[in-house]
PDB file of N, CA and C in Angstrom:
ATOM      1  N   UNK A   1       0.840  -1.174   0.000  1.00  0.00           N
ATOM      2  CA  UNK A   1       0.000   0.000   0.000  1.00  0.00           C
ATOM      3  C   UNK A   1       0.893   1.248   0.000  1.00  0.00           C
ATOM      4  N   UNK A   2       0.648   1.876  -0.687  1.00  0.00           N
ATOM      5  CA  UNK A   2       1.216   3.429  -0.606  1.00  0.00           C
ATOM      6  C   UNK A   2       1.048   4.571   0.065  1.00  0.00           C
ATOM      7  N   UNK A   3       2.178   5.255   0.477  1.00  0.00           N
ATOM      8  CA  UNK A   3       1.626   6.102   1.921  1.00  0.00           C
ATOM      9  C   UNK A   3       1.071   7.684   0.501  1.00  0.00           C
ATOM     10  N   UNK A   4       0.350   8.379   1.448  1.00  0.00           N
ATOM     11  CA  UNK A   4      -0.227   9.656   0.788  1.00  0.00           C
ATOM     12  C   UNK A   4       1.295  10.412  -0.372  1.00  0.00           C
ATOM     13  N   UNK A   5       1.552  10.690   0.629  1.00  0.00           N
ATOM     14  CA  UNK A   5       2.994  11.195   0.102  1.00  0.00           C
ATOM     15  C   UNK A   5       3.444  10.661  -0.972  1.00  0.00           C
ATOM     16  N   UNK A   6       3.644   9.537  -1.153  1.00  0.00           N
ATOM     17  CA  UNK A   6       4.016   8.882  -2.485  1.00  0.00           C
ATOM     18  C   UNK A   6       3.039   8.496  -3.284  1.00  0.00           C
ATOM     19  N   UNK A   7       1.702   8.286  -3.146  1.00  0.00           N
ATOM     20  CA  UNK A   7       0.284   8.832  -3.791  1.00  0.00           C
ATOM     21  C   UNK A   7       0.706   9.878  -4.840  1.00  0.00           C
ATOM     22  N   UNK A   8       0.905  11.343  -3.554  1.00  0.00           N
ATOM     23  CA  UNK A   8       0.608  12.566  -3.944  1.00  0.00           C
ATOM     24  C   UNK A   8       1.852  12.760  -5.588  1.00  0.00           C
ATOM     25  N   UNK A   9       3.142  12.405  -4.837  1.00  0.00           N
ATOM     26  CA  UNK A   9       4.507  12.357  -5.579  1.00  0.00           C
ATOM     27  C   UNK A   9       4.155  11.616  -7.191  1.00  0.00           C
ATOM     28  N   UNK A  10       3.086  10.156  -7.147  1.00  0.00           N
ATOM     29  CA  UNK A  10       2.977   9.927  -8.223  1.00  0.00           C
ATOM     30  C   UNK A  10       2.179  10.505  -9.485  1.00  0.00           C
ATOM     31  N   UNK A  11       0.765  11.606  -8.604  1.00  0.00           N
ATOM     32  CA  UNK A  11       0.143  12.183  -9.214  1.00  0.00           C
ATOM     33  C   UNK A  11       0.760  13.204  -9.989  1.00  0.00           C
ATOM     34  N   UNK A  12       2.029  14.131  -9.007  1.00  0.00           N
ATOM     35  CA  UNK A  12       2.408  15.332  -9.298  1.00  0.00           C
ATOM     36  C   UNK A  12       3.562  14.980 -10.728  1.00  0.00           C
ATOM     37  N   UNK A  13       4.020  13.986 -10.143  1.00  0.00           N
ATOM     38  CA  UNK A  13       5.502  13.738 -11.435  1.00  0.00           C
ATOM     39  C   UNK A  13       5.016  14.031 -12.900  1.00  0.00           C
ATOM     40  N   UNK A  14       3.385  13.029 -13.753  1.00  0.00           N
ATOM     41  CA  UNK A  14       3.112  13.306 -14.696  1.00  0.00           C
ATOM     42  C   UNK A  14       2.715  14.774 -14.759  1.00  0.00           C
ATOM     43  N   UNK A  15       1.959  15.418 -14.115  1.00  0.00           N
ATOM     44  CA  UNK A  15       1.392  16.686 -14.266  1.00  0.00           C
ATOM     45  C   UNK A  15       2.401  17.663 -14.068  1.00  0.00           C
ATOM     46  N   UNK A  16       3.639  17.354 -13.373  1.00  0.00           N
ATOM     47  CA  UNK A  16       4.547  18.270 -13.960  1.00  0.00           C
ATOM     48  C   UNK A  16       5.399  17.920 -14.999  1.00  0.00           C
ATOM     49  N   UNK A  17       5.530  16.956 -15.893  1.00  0.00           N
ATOM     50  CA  UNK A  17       6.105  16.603 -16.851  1.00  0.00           C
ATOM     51  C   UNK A  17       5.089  16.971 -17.742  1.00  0.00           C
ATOM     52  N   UNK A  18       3.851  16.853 -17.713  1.00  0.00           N
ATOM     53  CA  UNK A  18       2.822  17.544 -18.823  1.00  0.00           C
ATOM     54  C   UNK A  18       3.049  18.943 -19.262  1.00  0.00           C
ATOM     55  N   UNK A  19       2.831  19.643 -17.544  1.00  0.00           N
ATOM     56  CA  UNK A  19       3.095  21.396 -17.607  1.00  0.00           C
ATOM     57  C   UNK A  19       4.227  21.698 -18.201  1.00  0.00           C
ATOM     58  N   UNK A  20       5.629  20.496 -18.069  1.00  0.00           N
ATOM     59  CA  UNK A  20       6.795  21.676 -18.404  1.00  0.00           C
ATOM     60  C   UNK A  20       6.508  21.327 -20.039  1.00  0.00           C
ATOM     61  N   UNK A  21       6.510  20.171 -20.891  1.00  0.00           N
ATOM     62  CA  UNK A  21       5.587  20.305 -22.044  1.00  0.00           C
ATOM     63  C   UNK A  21       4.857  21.127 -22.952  1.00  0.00           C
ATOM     64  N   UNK A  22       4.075  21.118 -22.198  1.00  0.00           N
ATOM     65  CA  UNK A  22       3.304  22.377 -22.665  1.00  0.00           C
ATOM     66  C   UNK A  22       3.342  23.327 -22.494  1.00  0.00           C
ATOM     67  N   UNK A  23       4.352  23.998 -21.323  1.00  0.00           N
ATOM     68  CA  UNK A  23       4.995  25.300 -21.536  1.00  0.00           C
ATOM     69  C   UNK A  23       6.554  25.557 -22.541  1.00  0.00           C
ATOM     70  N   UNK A  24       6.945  24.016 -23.119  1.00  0.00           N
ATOM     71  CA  UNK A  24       8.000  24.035 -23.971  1.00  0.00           C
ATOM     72  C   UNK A  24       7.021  24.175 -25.740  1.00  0.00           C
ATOM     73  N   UNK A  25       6.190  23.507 -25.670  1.00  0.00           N
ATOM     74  CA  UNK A  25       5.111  24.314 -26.900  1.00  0.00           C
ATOM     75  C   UNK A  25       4.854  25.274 -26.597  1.00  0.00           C
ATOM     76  N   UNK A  26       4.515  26.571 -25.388  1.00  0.00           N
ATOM     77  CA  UNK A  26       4.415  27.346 -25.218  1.00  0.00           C
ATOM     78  C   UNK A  26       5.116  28.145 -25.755  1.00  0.00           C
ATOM     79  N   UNK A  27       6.182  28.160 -25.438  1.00  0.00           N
ATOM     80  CA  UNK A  27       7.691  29.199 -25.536  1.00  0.00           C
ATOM     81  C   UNK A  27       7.950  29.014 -26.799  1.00  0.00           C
ATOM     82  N   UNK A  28       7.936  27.833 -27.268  1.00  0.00           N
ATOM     83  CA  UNK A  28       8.374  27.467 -29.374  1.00  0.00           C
ATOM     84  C   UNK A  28       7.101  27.943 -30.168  1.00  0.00           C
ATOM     85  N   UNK A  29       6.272  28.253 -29.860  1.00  0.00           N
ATOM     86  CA  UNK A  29       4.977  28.937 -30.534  1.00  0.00           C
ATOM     87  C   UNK A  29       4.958  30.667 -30.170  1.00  0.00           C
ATOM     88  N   UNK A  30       5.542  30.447 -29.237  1.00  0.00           N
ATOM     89  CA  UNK A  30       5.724  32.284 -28.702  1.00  0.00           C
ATOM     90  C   UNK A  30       6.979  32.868 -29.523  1.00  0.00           C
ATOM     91  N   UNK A  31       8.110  32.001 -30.188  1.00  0.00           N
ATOM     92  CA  UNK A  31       9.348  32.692 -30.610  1.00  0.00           C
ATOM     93  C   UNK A  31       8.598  32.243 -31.833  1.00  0.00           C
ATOM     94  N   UNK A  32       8.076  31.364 -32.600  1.00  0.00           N
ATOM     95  CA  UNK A  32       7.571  31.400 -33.698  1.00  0.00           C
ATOM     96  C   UNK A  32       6.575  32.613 -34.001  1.00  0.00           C
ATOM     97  N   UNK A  33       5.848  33.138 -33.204  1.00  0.00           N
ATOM     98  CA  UNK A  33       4.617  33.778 -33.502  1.00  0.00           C
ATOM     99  C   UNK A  33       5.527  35.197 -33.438  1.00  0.00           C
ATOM    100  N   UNK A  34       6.689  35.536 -32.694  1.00  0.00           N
ATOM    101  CA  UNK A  34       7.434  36.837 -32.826  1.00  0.00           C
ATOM    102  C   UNK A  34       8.393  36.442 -34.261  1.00  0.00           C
ATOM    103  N   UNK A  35       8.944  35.912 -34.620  1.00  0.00           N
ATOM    104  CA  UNK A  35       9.358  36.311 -36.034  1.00  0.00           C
ATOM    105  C   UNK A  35       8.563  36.014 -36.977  1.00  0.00           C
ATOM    106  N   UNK A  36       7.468  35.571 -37.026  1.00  0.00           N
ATOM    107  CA  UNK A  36       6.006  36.019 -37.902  1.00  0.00           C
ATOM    108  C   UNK A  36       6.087  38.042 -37.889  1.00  0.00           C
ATOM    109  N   UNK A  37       5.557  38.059 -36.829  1.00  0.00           N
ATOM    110  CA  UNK A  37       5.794  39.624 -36.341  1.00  0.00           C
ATOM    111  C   UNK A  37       6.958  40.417 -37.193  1.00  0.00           C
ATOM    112  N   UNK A  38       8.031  39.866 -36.815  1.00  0.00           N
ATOM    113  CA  UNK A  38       9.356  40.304 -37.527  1.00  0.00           C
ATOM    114  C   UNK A  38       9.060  40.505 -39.348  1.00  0.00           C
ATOM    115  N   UNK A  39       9.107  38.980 -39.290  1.00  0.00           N
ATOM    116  CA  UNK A  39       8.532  38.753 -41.061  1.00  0.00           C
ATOM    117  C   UNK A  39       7.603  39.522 -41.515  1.00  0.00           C
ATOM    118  N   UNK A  40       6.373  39.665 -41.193  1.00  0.00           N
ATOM    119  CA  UNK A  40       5.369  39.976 -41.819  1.00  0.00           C
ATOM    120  C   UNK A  40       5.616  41.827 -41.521  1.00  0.00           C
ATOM    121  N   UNK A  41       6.278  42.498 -40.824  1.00  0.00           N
ATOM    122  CA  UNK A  41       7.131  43.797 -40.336  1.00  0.00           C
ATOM    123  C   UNK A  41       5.423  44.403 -39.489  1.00  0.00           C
ATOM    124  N   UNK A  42       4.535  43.361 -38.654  1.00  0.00           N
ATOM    125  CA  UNK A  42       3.523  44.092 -38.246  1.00  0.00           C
ATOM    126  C   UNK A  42       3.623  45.356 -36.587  1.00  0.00           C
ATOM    127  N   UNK A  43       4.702  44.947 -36.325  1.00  0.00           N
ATOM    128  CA  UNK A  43       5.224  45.980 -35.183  1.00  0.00           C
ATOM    129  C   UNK A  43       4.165  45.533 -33.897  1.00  0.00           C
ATOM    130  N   UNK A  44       4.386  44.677 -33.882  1.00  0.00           N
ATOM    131  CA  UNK A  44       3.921  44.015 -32.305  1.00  0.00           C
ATOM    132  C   UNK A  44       5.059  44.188 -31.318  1.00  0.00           C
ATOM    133  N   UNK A  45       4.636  44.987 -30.557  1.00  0.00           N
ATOM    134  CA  UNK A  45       5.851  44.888 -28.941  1.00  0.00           C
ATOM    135  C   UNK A  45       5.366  44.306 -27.626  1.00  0.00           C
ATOM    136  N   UNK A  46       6.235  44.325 -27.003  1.00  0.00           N
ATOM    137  CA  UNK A  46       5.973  44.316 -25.236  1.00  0.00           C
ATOM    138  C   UNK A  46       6.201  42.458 -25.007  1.00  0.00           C
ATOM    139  N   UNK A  47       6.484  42.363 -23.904  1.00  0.00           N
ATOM    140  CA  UNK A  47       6.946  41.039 -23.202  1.00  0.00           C
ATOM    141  C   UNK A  47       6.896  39.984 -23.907  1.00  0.00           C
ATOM    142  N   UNK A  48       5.260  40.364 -24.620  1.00  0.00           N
ATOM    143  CA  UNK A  48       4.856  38.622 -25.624  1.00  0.00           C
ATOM    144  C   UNK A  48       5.733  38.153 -26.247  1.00  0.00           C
ATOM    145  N   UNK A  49       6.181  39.536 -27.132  1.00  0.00           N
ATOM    146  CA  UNK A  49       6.593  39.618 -28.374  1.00  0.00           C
ATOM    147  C   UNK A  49       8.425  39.083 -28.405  1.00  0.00           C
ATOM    148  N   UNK A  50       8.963  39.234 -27.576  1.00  0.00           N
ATOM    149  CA  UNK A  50       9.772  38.161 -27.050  1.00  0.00           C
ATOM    150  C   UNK A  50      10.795  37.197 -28.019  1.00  0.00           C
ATOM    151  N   UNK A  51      12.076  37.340 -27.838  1.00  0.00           N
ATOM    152  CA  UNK A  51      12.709  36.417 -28.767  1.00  0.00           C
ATOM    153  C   UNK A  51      13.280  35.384 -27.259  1.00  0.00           C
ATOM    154  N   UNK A  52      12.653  35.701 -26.375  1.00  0.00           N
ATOM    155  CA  UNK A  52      13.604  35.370 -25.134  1.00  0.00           C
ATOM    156  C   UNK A  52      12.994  33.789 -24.853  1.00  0.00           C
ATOM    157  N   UNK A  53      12.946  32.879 -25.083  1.00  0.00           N
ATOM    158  CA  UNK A  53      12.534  31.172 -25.117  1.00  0.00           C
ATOM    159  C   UNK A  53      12.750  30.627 -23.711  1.00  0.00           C
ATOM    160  N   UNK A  54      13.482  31.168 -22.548  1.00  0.00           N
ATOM    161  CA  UNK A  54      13.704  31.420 -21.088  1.00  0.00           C
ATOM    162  C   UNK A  54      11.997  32.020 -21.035  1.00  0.00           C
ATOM    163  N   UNK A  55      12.639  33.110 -21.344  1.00  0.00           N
ATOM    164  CA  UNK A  55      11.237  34.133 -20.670  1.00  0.00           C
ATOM    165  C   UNK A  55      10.071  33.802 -20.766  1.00  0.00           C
ATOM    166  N   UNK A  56       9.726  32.818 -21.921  1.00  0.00           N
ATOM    167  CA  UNK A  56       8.474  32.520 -22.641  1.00  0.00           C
ATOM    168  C   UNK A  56       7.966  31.412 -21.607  1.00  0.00           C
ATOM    169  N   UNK A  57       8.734  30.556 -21.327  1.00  0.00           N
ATOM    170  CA  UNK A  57       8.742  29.315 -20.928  1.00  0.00           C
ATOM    171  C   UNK A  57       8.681  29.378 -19.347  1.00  0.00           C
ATOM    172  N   UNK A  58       9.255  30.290 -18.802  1.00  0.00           N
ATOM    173  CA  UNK A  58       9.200  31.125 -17.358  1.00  0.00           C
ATOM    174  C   UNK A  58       7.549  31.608 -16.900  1.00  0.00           C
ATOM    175  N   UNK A  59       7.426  32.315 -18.074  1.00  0.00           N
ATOM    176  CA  UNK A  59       5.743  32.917 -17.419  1.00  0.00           C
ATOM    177  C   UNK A  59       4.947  31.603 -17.800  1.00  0.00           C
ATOM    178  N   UNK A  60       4.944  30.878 -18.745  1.00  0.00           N
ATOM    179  CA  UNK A  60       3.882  30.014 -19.007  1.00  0.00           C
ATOM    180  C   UNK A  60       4.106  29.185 -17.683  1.00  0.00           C
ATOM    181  N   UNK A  61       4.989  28.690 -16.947  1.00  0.00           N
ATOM    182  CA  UNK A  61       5.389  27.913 -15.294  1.00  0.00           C
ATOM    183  C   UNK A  61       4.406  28.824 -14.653  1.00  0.00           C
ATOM    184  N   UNK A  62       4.370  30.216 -14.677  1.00  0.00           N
ATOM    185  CA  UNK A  62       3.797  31.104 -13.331  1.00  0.00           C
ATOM    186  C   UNK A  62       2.539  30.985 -13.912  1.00  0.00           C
ATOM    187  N   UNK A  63       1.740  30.744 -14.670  1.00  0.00           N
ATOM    188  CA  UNK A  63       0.167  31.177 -14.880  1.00  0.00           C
ATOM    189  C   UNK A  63      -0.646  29.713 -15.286  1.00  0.00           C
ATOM    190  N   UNK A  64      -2.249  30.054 -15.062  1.00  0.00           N
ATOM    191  CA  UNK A  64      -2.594  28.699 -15.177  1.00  0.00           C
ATOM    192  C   UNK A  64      -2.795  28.564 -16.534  1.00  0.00           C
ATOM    193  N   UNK A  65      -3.331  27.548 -17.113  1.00  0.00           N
ATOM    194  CA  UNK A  65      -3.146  26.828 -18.728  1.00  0.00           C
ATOM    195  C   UNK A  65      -3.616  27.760 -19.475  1.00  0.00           C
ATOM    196  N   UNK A  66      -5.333  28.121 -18.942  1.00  0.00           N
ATOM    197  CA  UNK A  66      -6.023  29.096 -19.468  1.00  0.00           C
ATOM    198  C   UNK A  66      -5.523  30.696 -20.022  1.00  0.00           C
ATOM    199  N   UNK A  67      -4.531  30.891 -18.890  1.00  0.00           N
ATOM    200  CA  UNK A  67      -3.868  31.977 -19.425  1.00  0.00           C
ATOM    201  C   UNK A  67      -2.789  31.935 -20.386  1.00  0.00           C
ATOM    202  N   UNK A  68      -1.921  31.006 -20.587  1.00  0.00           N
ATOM    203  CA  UNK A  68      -1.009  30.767 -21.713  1.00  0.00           C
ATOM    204  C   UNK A  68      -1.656  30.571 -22.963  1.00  0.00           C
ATOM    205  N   UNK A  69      -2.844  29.634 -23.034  1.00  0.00           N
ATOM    206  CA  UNK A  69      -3.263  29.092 -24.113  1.00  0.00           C
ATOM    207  C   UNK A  69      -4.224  30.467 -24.542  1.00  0.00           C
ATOM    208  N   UNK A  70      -4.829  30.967 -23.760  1.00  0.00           N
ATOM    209  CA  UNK A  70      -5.453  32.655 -24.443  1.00  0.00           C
ATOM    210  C   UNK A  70      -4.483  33.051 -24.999  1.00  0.00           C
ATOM    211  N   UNK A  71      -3.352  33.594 -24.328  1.00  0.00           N
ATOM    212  CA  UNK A  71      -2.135  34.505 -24.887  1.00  0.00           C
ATOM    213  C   UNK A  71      -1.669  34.386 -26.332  1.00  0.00           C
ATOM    214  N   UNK A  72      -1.488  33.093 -26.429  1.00  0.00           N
ATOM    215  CA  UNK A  72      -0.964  32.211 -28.167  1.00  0.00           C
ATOM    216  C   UNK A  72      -2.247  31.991 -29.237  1.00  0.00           C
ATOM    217  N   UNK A  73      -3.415  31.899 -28.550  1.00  0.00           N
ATOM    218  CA  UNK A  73      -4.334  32.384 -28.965  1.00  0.00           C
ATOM    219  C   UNK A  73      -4.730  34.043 -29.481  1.00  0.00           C
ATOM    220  N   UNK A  74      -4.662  34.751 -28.902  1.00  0.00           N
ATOM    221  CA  UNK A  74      -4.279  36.106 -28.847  1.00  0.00           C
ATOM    222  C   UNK A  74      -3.079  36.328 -30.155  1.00  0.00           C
ATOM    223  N   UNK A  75      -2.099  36.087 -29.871  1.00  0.00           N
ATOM    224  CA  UNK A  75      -0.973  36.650 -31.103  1.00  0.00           C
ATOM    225  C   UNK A  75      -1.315  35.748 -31.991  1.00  0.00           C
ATOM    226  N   UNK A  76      -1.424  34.662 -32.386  1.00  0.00           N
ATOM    227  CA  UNK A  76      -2.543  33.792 -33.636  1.00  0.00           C
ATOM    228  C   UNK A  76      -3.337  34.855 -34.744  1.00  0.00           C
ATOM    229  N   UNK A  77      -4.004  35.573 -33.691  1.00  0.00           N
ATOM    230  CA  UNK A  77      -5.050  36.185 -34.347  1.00  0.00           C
ATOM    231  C   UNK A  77      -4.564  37.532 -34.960  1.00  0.00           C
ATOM    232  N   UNK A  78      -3.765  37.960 -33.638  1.00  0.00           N
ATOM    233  CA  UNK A  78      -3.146  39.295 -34.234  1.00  0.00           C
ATOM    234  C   UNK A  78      -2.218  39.027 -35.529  1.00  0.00           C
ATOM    235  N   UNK A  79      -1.469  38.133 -35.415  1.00  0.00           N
ATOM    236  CA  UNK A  79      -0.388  37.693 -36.887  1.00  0.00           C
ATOM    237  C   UNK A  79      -1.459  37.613 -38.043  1.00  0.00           C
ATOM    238  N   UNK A  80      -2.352  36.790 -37.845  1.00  0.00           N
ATOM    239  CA  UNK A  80      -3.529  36.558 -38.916  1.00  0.00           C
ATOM    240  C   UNK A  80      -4.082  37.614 -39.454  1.00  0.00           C
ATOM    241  N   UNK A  81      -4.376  38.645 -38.661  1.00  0.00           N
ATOM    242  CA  UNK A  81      -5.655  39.926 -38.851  1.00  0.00           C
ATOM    243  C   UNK A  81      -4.285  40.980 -39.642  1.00  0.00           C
ATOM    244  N   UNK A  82      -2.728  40.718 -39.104  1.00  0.00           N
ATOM    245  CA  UNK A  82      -1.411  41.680 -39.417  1.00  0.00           C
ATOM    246  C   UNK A  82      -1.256  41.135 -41.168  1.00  0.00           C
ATOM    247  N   UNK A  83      -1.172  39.477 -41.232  1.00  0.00           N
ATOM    248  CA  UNK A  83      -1.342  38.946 -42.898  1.00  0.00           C
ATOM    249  C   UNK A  83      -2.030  39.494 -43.698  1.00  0.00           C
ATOM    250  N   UNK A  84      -3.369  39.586 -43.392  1.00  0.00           N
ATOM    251  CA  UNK A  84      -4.459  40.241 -44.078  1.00  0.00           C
ATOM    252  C   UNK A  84      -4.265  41.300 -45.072  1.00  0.00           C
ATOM    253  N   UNK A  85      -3.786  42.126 -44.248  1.00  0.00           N
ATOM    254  CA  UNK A  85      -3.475  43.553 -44.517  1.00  0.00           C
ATOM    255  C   UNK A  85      -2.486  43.390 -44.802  1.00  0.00           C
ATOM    256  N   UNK A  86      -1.386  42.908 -44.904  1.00  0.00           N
ATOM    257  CA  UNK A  86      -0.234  42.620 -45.623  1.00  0.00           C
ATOM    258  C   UNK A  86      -0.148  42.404 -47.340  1.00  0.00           C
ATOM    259  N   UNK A  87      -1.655  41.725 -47.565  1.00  0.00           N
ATOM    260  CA  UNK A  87      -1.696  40.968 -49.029  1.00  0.00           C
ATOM    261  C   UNK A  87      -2.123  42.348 -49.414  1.00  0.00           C
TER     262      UNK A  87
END
């Protein structure tokens, strides 16, 4: 039988191997979505906008899913709506 503690330890190991995951798609979709920015010359600034793959990968650790996955959601749209007007 397993004491709580090592319960708890087995629950946490996958769910933090998930989170750091998906904050490593996080951060590679965040430096992708800034040289879109770059490329497409739409002048997006401030923290998002980011070549920093540390930094990216840092805030997606501090916030819950919902807020990362809005954010990349968010510059998605802005790159998309910046294409548009590009053609």
């Amino acid at each position: 039988m397993m004491s709580v503690a090592a319960t708890a330890a087995a629950v946490l190991v996958p769910a933090s191997a998930e989170a750091q995951a998906n904050c490593q798609w996080y951060a590679a979709t965040s430096l992708k979505q800034q040289q879109q920015n770059e490329k497409l010359r739409c002048g997006f600034a401030g923290p998002e906008w980011s070549t920093d793959l540390a930094r990216h990968n840092a805030w997606c650790a501090s916030v819950p899913p919902d807020v990362w996955k809005a954010s990349a959601q968010r510059r998605d749209q802005m790159i998309a709506n910046c294409a548009r007007k590009a053609r």
